[in-house]
C-alpha atoms as a PDB file:
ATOM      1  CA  UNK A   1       6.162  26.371   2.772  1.00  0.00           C
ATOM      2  CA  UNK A   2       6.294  22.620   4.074  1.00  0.00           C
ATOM      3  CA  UNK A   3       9.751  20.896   4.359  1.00  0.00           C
ATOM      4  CA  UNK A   4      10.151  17.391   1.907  1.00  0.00           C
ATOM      5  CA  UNK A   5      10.967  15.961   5.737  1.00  0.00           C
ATOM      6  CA  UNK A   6       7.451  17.525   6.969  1.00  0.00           C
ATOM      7  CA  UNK A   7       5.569  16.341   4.164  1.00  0.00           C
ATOM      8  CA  UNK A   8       7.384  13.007   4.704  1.00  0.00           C
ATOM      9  CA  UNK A   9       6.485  13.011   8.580  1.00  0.00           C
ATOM     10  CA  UNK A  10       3.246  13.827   7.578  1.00  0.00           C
ATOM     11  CA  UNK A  11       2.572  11.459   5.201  1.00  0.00           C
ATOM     12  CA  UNK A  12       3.630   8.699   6.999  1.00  0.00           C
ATOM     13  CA  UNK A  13       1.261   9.818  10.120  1.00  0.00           C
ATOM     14  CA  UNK A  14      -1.235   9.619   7.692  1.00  0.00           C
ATOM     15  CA  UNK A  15      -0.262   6.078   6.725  1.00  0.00           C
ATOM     16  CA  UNK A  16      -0.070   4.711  10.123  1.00  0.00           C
ATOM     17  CA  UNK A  17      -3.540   6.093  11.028  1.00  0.00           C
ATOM     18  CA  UNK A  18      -5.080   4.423   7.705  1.00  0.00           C
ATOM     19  CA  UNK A  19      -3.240   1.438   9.013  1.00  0.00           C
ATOM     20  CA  UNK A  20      -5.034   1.475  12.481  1.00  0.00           C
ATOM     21  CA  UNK A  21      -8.329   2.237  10.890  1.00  0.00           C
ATOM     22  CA  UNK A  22      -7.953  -1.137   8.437  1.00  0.00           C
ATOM     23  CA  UNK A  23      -7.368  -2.912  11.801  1.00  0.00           C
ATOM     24  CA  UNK A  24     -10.760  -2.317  13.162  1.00  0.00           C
ATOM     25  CA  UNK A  25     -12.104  -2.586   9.702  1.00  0.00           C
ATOM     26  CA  UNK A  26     -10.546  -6.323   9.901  1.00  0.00           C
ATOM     27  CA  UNK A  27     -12.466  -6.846  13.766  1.00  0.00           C
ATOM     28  CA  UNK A  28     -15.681  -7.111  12.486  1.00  0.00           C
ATOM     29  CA  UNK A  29     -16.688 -10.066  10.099  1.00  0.00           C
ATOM     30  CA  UNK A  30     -19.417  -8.262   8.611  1.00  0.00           C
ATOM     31  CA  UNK A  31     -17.831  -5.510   6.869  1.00  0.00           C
ATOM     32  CA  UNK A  32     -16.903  -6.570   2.804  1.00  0.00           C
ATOM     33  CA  UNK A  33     -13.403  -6.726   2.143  1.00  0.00           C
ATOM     34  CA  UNK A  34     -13.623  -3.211   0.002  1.00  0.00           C
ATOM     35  CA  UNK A  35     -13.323  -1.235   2.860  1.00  0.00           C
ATOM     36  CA  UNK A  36     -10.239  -2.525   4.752  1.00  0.00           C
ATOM     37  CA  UNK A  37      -8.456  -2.892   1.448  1.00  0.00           C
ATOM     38  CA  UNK A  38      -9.446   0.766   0.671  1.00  0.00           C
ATOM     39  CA  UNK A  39      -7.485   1.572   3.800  1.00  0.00           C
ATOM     40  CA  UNK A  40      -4.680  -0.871   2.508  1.00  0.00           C
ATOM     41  CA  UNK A  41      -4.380   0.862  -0.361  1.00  0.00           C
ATOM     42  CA  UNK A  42      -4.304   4.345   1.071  1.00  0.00           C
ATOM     43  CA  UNK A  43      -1.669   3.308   3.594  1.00  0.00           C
ATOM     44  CA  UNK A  44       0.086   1.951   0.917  1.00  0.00           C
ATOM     45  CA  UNK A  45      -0.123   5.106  -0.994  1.00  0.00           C
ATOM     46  CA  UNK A  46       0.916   7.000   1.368  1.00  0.00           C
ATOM     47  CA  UNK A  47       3.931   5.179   2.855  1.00  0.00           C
ATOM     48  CA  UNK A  48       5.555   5.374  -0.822  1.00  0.00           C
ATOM     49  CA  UNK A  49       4.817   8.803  -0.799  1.00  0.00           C
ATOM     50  CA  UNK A  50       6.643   9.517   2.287  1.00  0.00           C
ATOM     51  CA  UNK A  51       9.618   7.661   1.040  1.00  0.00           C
ATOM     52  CA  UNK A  52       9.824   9.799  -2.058  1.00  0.00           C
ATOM     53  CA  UNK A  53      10.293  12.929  -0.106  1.00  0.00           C
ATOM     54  CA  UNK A  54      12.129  11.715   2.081  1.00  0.00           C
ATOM     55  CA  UNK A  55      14.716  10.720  -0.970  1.00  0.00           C
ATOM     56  CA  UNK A  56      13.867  14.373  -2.623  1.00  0.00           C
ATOM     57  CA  UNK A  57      10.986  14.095  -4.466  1.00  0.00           C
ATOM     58  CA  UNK A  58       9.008  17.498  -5.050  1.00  0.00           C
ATOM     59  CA  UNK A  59       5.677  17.055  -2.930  1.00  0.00           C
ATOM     60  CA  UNK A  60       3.947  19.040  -5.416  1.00  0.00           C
ATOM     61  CA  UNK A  61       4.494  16.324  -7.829  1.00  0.00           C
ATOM     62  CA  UNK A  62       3.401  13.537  -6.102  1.00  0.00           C
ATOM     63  CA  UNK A  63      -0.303  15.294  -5.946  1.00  0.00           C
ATOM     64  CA  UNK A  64      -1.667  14.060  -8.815  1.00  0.00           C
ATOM     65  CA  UNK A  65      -0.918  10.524  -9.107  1.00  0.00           C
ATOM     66  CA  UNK A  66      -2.293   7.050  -7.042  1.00  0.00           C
ATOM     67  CA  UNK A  67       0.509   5.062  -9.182  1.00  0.00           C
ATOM     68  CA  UNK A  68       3.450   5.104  -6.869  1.00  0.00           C
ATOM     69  CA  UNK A  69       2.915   1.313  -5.156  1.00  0.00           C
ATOM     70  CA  UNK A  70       3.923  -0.934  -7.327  1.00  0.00           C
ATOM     71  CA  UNK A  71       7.383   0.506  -8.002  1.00  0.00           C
ATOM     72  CA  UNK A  72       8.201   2.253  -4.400  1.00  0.00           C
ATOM     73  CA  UNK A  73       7.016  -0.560  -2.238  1.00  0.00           C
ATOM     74  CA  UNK A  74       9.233  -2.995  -3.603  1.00  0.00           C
ATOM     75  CA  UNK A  75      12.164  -1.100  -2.867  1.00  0.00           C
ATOM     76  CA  UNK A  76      11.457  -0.025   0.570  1.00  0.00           C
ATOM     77  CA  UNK A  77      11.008  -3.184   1.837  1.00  0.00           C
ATOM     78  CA  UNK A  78      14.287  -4.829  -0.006  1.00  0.00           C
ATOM     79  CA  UNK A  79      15.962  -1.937   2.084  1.00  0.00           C
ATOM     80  CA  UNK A  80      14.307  -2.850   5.231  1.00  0.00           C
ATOM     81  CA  UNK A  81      15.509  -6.540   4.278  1.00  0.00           C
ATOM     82  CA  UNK A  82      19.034  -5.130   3.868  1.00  0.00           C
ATOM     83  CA  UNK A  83      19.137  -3.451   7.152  1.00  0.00           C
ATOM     84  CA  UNK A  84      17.692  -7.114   9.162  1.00  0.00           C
ATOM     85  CA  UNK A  85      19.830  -8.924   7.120  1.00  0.00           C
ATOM     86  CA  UNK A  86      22.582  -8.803   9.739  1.00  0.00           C
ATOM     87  CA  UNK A  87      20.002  -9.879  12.131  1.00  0.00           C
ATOM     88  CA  UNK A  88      18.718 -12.851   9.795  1.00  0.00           C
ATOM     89  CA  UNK A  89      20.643 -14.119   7.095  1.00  0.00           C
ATOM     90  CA  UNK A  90      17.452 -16.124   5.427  1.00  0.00           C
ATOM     91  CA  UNK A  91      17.302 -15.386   2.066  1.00  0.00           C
ATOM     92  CA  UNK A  92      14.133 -13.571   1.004  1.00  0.00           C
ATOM     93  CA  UNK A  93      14.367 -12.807  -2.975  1.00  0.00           C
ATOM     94  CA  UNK A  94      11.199 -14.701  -3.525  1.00  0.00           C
ATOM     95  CA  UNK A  95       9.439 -12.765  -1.262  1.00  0.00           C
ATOM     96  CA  UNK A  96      10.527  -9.608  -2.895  1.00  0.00           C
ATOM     97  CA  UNK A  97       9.030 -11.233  -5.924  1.00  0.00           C
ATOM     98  CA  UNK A  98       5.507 -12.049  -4.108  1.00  0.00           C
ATOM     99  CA  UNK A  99       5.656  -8.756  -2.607  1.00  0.00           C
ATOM    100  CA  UNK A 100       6.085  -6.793  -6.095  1.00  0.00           C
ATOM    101  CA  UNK A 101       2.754  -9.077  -7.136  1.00  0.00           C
ATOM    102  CA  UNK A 102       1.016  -7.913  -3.943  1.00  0.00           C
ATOM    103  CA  UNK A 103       2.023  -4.526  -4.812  1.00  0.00           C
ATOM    104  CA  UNK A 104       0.392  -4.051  -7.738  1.00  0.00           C
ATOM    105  CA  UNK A 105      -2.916  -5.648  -7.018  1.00  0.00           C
ATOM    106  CA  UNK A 106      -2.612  -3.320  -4.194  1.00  0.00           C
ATOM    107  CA  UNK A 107      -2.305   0.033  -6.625  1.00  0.00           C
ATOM    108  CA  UNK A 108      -5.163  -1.320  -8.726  1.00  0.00           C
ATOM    109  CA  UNK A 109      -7.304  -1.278  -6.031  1.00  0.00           C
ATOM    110  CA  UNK A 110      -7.581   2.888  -6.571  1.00  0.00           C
ATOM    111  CA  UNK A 111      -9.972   3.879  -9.016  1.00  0.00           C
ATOM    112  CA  UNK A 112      -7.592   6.147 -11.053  1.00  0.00           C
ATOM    113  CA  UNK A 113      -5.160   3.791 -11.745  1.00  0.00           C
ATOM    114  CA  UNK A 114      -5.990   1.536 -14.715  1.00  0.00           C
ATOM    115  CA  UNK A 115      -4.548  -1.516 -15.320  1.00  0.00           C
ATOM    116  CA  UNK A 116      -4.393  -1.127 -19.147  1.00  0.00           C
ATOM    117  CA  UNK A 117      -8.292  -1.361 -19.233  1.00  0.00           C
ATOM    118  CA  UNK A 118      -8.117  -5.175 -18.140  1.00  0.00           C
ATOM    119  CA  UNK A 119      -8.789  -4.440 -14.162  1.00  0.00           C
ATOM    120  CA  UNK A 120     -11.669  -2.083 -13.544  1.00  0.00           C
ATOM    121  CA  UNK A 121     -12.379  -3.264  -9.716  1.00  0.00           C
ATOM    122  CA  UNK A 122     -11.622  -0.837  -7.535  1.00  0.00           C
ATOM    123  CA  UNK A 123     -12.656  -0.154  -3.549  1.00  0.00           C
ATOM    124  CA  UNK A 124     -14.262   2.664  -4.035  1.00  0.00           C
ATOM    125  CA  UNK A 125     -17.180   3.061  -7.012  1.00  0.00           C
ATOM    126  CA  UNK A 126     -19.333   0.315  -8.802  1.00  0.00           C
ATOM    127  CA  UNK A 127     -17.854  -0.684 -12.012  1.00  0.00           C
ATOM    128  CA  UNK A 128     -19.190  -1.991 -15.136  1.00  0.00           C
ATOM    129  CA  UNK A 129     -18.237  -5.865 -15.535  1.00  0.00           C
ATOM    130  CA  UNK A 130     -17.672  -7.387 -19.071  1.00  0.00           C
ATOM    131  CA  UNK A 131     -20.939  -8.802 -19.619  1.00  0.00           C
ATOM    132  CA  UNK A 132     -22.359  -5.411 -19.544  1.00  0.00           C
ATOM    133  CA  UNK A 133     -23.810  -5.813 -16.104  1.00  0.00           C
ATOM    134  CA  UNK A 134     -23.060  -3.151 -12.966  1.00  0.00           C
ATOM    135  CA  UNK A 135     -20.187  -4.620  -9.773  1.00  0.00           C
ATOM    136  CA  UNK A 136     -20.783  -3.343  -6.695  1.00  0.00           C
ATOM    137  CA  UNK A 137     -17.447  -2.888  -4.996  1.00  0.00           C
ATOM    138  CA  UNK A 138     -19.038  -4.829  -1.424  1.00  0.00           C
ATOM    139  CA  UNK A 139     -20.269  -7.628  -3.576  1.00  0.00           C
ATOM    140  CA  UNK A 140     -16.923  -8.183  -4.857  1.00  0.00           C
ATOM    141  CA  UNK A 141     -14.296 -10.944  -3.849  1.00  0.00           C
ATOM    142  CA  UNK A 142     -10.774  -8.821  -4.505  1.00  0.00           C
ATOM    143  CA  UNK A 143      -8.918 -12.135  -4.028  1.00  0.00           C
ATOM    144  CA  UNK A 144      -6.141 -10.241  -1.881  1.00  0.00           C
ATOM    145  CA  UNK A 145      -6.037 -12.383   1.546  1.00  0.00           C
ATOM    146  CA  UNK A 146      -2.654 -10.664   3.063  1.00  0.00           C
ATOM    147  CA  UNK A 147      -3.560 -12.825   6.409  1.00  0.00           C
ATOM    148  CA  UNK A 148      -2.840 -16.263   5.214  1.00  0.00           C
ATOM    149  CA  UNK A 149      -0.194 -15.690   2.432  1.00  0.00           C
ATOM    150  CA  UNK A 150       3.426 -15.458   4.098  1.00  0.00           C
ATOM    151  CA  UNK A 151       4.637 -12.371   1.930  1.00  0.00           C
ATOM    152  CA  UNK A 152       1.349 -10.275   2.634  1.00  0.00           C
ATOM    153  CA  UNK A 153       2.305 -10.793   6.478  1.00  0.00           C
ATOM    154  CA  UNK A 154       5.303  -9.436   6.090  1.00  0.00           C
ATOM    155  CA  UNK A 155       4.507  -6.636   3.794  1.00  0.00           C
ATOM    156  CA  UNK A 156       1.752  -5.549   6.563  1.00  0.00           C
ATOM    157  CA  UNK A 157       4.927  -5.913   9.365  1.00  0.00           C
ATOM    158  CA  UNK A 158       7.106  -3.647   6.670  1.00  0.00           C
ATOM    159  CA  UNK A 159       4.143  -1.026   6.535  1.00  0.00           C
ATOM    160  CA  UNK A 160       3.958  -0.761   9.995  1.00  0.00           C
ATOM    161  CA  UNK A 161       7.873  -0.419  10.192  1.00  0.00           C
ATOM    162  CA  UNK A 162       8.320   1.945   7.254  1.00  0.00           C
ATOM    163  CA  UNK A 163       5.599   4.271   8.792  1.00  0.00           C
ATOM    164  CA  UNK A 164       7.305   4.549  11.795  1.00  0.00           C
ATOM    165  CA  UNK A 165      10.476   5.097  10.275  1.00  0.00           C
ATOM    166  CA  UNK A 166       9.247   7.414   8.017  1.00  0.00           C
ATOM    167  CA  UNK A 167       8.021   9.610  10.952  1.00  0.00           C
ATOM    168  CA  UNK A 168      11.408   9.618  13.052  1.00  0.00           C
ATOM    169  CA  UNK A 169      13.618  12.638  12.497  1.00  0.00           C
ATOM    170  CA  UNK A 170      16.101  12.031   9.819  1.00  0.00           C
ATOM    171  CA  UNK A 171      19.784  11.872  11.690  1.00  0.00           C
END
């Protein structure tokens, strides 16, 4: 039976690749936004799951659930904040803030997560819209541009970081 630090390791492999893939989603103009923000998600997803067993969590219980973003990815990067801080004493609470919003319009983005019935987009399957009428998820402006909005940038730089620590061996 797996180790929590294998699943962790795992995980985060996982996570990085997802990342790479939404990095050649984001080279070529014509691909709709749905796909490279599927990956998003899925890296996302997956980071916060390798944090959780890395801090214990069973790995069985993490199966079931695409809900972990908003609440884990806040608090990994506030720790990777806390370990630059020495580095660069800026203060970045507001970011925390934009990153928590981020976050959650990030977790939405999975089809099993509902946002109280109010946010039926998702990357992955059409949806029906309010008037009645069918969205197709490539049609669909998501309104997440990470790029151009400081926080995104370095929520993409903390993904990147996390995965990688995520995958070291635990000292």
């Amino acid at each position: 039976m797996p180790t929590n630090s294998e699943w962790r390791v795992a995980y985060a492999k996982q996570a990085r690749s997802d990342l790479y893939a939404r990095e050649a989603l984001l080279e070529d103009a014509k691909l709709p936004e749905c796909h490279q923000l599927h990956f998003l998600q899925m890296a996302c997803e997956k980071i916060c799951k390798a944090h959780l067993c890395g801090q214990g969590t069973d790995p069985e219980s993490l199966q079931s659930s695409h809900a972990y973003i908003a609440k884990v990815l806040p608090i990994i990067v506030r720790q990777q904040f806390a370990n630059e801080s020495s580095h660069s004493p800026k203060d970045r609470s507001w970011m925390i803030g934009a990153i928590r919003k981020l976050a959650r319009k990030i977790e939405l983005l999975a089809p099993s997560v509902k946002g109280g019935g109010a946010h039926p987009a998702n990357c992955e399957y059409p949806w029906v819209k309010p008037d009645g009428n069918l969205q197709v998820p490539v049609e669909y402006n998501f309104q997440i541009n990470l790029l151009y909005e400081e926080a995104g940038r370095h929520l993409i730089k903390a993904l990147y970081t996390a995965a990688e620590d995520l995958i070291r061996p635990e000292s």
